[in-house]
N, C-alpha and C. Protein backbone atom coordinates (compact mmCIF):
# COMPACT_ATOMS: atom_id res chain seq x y z
N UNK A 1 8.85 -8.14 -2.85
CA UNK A 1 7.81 -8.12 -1.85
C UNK A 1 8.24 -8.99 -0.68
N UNK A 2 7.46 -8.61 0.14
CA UNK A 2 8.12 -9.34 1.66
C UNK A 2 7.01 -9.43 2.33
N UNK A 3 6.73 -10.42 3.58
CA UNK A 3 5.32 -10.56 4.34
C UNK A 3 5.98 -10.92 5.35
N UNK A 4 5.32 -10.06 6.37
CA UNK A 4 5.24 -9.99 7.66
C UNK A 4 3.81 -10.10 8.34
N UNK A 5 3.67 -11.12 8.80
CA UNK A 5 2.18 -11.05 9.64
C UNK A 5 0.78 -10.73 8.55
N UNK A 6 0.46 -9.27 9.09
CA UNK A 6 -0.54 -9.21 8.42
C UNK A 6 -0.21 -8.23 6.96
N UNK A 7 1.17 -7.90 7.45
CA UNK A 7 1.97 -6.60 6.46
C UNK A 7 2.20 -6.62 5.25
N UNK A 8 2.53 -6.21 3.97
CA UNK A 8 3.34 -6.45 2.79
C UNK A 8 3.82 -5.80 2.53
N UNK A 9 5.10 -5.25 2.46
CA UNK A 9 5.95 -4.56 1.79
C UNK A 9 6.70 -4.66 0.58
N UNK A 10 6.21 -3.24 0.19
CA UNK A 10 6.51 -3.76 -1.81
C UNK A 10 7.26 -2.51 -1.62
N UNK A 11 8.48 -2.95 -2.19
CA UNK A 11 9.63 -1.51 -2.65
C UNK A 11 10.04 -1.72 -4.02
N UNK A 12 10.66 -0.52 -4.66
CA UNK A 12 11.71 -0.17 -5.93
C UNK A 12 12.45 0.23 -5.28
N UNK A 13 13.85 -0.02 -5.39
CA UNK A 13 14.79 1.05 -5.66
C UNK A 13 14.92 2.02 -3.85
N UNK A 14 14.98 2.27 -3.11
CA UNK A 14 14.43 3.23 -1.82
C UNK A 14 12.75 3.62 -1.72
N UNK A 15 12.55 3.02 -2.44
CA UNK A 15 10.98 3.53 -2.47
C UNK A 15 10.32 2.39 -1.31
N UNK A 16 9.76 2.56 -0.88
CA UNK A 16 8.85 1.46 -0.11
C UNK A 16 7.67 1.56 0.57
N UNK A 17 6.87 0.71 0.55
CA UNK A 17 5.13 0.99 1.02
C UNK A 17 4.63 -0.03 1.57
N UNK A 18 4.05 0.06 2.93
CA UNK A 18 3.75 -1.14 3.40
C UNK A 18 2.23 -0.81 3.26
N UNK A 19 1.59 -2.13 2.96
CA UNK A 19 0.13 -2.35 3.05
C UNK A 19 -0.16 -3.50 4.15
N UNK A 20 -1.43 -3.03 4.79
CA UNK A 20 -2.47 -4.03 5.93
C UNK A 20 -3.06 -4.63 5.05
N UNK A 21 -3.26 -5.95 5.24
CA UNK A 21 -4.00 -6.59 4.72
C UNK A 21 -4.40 -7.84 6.18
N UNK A 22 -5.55 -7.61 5.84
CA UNK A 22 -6.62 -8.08 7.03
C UNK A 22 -7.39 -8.84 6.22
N UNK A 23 -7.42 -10.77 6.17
CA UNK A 23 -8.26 -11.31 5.63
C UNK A 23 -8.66 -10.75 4.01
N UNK A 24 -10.05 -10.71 4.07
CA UNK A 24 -11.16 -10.09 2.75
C UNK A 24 -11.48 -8.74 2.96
N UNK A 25 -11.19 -8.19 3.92
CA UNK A 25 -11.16 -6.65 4.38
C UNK A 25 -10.82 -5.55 3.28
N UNK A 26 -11.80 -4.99 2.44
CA UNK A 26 -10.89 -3.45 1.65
C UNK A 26 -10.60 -2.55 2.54
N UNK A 27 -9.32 -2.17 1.91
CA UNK A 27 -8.56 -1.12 2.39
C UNK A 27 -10.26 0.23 2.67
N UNK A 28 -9.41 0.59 3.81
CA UNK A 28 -10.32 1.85 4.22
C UNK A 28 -9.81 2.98 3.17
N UNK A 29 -10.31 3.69 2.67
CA UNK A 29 -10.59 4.96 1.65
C UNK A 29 -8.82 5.55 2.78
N UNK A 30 -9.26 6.37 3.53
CA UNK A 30 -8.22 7.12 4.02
C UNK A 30 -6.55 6.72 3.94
N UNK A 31 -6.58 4.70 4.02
CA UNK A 31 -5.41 4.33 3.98
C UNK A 31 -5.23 4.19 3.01
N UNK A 32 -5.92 4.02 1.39
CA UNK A 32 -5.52 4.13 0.32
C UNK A 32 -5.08 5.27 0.21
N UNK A 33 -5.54 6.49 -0.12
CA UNK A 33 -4.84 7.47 -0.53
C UNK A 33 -4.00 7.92 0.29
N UNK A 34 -3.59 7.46 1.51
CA UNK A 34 -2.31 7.98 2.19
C UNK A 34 -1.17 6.91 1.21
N UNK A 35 -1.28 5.60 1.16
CA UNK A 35 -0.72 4.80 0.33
C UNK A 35 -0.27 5.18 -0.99
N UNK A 36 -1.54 5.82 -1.63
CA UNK A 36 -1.40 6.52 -3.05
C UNK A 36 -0.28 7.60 -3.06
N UNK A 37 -0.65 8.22 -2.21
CA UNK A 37 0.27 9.77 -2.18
C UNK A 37 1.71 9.15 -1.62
N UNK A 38 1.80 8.66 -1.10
CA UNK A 38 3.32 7.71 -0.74
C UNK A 38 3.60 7.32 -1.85
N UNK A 39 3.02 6.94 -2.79
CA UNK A 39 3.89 6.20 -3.99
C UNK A 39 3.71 7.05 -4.94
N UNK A 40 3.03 8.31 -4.75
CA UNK A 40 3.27 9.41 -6.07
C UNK A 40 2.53 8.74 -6.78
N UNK A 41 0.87 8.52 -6.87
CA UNK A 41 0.12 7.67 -7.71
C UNK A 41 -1.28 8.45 -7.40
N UNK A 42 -1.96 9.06 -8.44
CA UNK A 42 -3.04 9.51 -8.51
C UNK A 42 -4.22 8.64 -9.06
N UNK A 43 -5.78 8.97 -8.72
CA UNK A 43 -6.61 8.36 -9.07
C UNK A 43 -6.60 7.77 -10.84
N UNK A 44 -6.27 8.65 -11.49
CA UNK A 44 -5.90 8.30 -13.15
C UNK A 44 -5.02 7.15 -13.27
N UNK A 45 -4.17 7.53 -12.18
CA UNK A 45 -2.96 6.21 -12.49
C UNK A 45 -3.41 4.88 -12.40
N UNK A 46 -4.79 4.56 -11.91
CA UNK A 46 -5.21 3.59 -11.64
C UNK A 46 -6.10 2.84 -12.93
């Protein structure tokens, strides 16, 4: 994992996904599952 500003980037292997993180803020619905589908991760997987 790595932090940039407000950023985090978590990779495997070539894989990589950056998340916003803003304070106490939840993720907005839309940027999770764009996030989800980037990492090949469905609602079950959770």
């Amino acid at each position: 994992m790595r932090v940039r500003g407000s950023h985090h980037k978590y990779g495997k292997g070539s894989a990589r996904i950056i998340v916003p993180i803003h304070g106490n803020q939840s993720l907005k619905i839309g940027i999770q599952h764009a996030l989800m589908r980037n990492a090949g991760l469905t609602e079950e997987d959770l």
